[in-house]
C-alpha atoms as a PDB file:
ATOM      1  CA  UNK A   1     102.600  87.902  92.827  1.00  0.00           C
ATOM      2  CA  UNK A   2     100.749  84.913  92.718  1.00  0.00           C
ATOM      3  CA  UNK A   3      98.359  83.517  95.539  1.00  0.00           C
ATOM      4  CA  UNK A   4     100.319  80.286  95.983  1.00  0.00           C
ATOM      5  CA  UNK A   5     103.353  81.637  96.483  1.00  0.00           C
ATOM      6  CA  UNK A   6     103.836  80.495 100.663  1.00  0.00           C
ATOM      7  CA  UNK A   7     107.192  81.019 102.411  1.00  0.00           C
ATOM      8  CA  UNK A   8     108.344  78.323 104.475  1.00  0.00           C
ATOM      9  CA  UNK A   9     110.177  78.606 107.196  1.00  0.00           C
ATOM     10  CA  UNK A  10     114.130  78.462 105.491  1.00  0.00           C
ATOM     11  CA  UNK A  11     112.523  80.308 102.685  1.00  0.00           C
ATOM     12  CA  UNK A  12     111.699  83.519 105.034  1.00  0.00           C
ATOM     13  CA  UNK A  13     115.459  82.715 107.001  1.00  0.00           C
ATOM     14  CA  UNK A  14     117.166  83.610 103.239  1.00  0.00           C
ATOM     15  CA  UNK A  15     115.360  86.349 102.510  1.00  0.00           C
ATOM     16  CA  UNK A  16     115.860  88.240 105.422  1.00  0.00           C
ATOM     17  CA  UNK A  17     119.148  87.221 105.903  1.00  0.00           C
ATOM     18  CA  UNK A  18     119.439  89.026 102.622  1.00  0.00           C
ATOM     19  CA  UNK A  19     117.866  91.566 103.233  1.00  0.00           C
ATOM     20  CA  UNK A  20     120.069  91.745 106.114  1.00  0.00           C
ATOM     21  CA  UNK A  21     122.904  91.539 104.006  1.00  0.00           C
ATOM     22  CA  UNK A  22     122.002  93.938 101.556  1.00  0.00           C
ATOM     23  CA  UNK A  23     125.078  94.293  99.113  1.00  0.00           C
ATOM     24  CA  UNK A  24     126.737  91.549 100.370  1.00  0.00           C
ATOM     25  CA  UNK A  25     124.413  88.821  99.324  1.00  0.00           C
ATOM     26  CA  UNK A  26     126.734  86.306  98.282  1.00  0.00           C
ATOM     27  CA  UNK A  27     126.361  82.593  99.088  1.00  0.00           C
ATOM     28  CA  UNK A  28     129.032  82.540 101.558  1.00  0.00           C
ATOM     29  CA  UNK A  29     128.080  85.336 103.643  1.00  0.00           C
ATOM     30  CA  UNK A  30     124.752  84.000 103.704  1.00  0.00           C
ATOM     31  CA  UNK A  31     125.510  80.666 104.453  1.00  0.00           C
ATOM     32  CA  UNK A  32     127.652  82.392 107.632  1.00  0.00           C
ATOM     33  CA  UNK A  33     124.602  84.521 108.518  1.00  0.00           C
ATOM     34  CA  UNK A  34     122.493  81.856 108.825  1.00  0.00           C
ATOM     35  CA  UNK A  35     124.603  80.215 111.004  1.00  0.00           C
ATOM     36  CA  UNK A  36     125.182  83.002 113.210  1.00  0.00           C
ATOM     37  CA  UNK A  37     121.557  84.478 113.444  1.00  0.00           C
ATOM     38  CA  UNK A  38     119.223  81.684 112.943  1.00  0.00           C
ATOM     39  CA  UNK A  39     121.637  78.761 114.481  1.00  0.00           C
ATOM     40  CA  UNK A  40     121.561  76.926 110.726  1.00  0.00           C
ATOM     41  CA  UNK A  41     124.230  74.990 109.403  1.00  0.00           C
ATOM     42  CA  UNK A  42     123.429  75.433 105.948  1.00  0.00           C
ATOM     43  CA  UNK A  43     124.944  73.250 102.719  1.00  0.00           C
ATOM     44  CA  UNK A  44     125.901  75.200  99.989  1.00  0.00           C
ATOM     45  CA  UNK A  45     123.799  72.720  97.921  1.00  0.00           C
ATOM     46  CA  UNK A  46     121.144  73.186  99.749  1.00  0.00           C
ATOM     47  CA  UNK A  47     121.607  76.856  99.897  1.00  0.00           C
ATOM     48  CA  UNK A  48     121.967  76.624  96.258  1.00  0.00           C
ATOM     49  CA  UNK A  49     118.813  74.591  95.400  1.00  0.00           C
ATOM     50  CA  UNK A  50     116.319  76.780  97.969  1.00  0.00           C
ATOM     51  CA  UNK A  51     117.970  79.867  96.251  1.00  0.00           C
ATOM     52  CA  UNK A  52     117.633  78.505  92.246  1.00  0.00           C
ATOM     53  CA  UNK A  53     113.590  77.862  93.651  1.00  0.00           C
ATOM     54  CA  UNK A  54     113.089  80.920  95.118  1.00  0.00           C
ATOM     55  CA  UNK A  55     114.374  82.788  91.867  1.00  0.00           C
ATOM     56  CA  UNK A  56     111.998  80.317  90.477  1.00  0.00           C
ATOM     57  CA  UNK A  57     109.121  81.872  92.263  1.00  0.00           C
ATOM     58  CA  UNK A  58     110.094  85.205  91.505  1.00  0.00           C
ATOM     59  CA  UNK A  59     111.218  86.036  95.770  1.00  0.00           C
ATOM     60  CA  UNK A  60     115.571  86.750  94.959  1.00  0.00           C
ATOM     61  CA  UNK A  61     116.759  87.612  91.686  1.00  0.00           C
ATOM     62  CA  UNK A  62     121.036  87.679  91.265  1.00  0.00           C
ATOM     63  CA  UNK A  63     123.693  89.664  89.521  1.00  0.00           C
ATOM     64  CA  UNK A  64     126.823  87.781  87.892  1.00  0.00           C
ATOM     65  CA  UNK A  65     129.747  89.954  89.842  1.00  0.00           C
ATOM     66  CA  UNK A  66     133.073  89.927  87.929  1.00  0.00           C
ATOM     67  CA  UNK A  67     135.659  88.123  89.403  1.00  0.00           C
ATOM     68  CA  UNK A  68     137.816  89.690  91.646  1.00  0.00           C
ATOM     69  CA  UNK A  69     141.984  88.318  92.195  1.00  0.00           C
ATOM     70  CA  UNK A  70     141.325  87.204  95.618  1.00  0.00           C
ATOM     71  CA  UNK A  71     138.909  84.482  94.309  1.00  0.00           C
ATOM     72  CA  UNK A  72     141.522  83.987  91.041  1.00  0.00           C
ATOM     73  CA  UNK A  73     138.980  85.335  88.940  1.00  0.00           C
ATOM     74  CA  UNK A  74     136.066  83.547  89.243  1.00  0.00           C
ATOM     75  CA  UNK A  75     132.705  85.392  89.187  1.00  0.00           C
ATOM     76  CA  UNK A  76     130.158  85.145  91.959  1.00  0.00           C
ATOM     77  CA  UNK A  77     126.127  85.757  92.130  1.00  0.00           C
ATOM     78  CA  UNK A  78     125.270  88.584  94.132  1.00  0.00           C
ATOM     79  CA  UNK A  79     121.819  87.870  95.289  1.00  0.00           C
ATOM     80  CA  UNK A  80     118.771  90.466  96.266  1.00  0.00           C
ATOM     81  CA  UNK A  81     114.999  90.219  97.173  1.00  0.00           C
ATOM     82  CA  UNK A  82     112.749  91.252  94.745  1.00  0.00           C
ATOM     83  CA  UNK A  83     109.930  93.438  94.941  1.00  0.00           C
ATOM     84  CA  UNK A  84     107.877  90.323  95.164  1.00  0.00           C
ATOM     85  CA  UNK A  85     110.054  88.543  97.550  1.00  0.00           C
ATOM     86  CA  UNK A  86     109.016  91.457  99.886  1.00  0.00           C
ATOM     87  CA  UNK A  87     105.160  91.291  99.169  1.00  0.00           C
ATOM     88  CA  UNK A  88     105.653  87.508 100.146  1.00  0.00           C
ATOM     89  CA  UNK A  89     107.455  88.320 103.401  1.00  0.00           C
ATOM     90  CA  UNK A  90     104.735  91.068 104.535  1.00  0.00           C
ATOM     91  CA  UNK A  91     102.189  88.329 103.851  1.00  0.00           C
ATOM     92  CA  UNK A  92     103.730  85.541 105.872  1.00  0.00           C
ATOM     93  CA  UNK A  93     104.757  87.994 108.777  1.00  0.00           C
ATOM     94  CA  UNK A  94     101.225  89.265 109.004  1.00  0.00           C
ATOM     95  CA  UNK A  95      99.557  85.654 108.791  1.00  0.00           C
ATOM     96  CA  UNK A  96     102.020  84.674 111.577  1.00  0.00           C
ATOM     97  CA  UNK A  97     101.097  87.814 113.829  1.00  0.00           C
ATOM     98  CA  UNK A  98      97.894  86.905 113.182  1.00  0.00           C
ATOM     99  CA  UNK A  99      98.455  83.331 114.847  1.00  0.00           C
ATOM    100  CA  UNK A 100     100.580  84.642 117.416  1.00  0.00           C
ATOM    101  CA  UNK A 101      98.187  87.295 118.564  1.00  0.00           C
ATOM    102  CA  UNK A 102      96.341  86.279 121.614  1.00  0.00           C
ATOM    103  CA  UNK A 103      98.470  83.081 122.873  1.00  0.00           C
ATOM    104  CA  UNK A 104     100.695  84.971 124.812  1.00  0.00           C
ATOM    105  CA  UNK A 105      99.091  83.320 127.710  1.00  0.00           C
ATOM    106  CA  UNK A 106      99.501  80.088 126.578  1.00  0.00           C
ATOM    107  CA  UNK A 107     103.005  80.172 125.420  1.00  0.00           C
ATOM    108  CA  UNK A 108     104.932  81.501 128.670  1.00  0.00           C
END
Protein backbone atom coordinates (compact mmCIF):
# COMPACT_ATOMS: atom_id res chain seq x y z
CA UNK A 1 0.00 0.00 0.00
CA UNK A 2 1.12 3.27 -0.67
CA UNK A 3 2.41 5.90 1.98
CA UNK A 4 -0.26 8.48 1.13
CA UNK A 5 -2.95 6.50 1.48
CA UNK A 6 -4.65 8.44 5.00
CA UNK A 7 -8.13 7.44 6.23
CA UNK A 8 -10.30 10.13 7.19
CA UNK A 9 -12.62 10.01 9.52
CA UNK A 10 -15.99 8.65 7.21
CA UNK A 11 -13.40 6.70 5.38
CA UNK A 12 -12.47 4.50 8.67
CA UNK A 13 -16.67 4.69 9.65
CA UNK A 14 -17.20 2.48 6.08
CA UNK A 15 -14.72 0.25 6.50
CA UNK A 16 -15.47 -0.95 9.71
CA UNK A 17 -18.92 -0.79 9.31
CA UNK A 18 -18.02 -3.34 6.71
CA UNK A 19 -16.12 -5.12 8.29
CA UNK A 20 -18.85 -5.20 10.68
CA UNK A 21 -21.08 -6.30 8.16
CA UNK A 22 -19.12 -8.87 6.71
CA UNK A 23 -21.37 -10.63 3.99
CA UNK A 24 -23.84 -8.24 4.09
CA UNK A 25 -21.99 -5.31 2.70
CA UNK A 26 -24.48 -3.86 0.59
CA UNK A 27 -25.14 -0.10 0.33
CA UNK A 28 -28.26 -0.20 2.19
CA UNK A 29 -27.25 -2.04 5.13
CA UNK A 30 -24.40 0.14 5.35
CA UNK A 31 -26.03 3.21 4.96
CA UNK A 32 -28.43 1.78 8.09
CA UNK A 33 -25.29 0.85 10.06
CA UNK A 34 -23.95 3.99 9.93
CA UNK A 35 -26.83 5.45 11.14
CA UNK A 36 -27.29 3.23 13.94
CA UNK A 37 -23.59 2.91 15.20
CA UNK A 38 -21.88 6.04 14.31
CA UNK A 39 -25.17 8.46 14.49
CA UNK A 40 -24.60 9.29 10.43
CA UNK A 41 -27.24 10.04 8.17
CA UNK A 42 -25.56 9.02 5.18
CA UNK A 43 -26.70 9.86 1.25
CA UNK A 44 -26.53 7.12 -0.91
CA UNK A 45 -24.60 9.51 -3.23
CA UNK A 46 -22.42 10.25 -0.92
CA UNK A 47 -22.09 6.74 0.21
CA UNK A 48 -21.61 5.98 -3.34
CA UNK A 49 -18.87 8.54 -4.21
CA UNK A 50 -16.64 7.81 -0.73
CA UNK A 51 -17.12 4.06 -1.72
CA UNK A 52 -16.14 4.46 -5.84
CA UNK A 53 -12.79 6.51 -4.02
CA UNK A 54 -12.00 4.16 -1.66
CA UNK A 55 -12.03 1.28 -4.39
CA UNK A 56 -9.99 3.91 -6.02
CA UNK A 57 -7.36 3.68 -3.40
CA UNK A 58 -7.37 0.13 -3.30
CA UNK A 59 -9.26 0.07 0.77
CA UNK A 60 -13.03 -1.99 -0.52
CA UNK A 61 -13.19 -3.91 -3.55
CA UNK A 62 -17.12 -5.25 -4.65
CA UNK A 63 -18.79 -8.25 -6.16
CA UNK A 64 -21.78 -7.75 -8.77
CA UNK A 65 -24.53 -10.11 -6.79
CA UNK A 66 -27.23 -11.46 -9.16
CA UNK A 67 -30.42 -10.14 -8.74
CA UNK A 68 -32.65 -11.65 -6.53
CA UNK A 69 -37.03 -11.39 -7.12
CA UNK A 70 -37.46 -9.35 -4.11
CA UNK A 71 -35.46 -6.47 -5.74
CA UNK A 72 -37.27 -7.51 -9.40
CA UNK A 73 -34.07 -8.57 -10.55
CA UNK A 74 -31.77 -6.03 -10.30
CA UNK A 75 -28.17 -6.83 -9.24
CA UNK A 76 -26.48 -5.24 -6.28
CA UNK A 77 -22.57 -4.66 -5.26
CA UNK A 78 -21.61 -6.57 -2.40
CA UNK A 79 -18.78 -4.68 -0.94
CA UNK A 80 -15.56 -6.02 1.26
CA UNK A 81 -12.26 -4.53 2.68
CA UNK A 82 -9.33 -5.46 1.07
CA UNK A 83 -6.23 -6.67 2.37
CA UNK A 84 -5.02 -3.15 2.02
CA UNK A 85 -8.04 -1.52 3.37
CA UNK A 86 -6.97 -3.38 6.60
CA UNK A 87 -3.19 -2.34 6.53
CA UNK A 88 -4.72 1.28 6.26
CA UNK A 89 -7.02 0.81 9.25
CA UNK A 90 -4.11 -0.72 11.59
CA UNK A 91 -2.14 2.36 10.57
CA UNK A 92 -4.69 5.02 11.40
CA UNK A 93 -5.81 3.15 14.67
CA UNK A 94 -2.25 2.99 15.86
CA UNK A 95 -1.41 6.76 14.88
CA UNK A 96 -4.62 7.67 16.80
CA UNK A 97 -3.59 5.54 19.99
CA UNK A 98 -0.61 7.11 19.66
CA UNK A 99 -2.31 10.68 20.09
CA UNK A 100 -4.65 9.49 22.53
CA UNK A 101 -2.08 7.96 24.79
CA UNK A 102 -1.28 10.15 27.67
CA UNK A 103 -4.29 12.84 27.56
CA UNK A 104 -6.44 10.93 29.57
CA UNK A 105 -5.98 13.61 32.08
CA UNK A 106 -6.80 16.23 30.00
CA UNK A 107 -9.83 14.91 28.34
CA UNK A 108 -12.13 13.92 31.47
Amino acid sequence: MPKSVFLGEFEQLVLLSLLRLGDEGYALPLRQALNAVAGRKVSRGALYRTLERMEQKGLVAWELEEGIQNRGGHARRCYRVTDEGIVALRASRNALLGLWDGLEEVLK
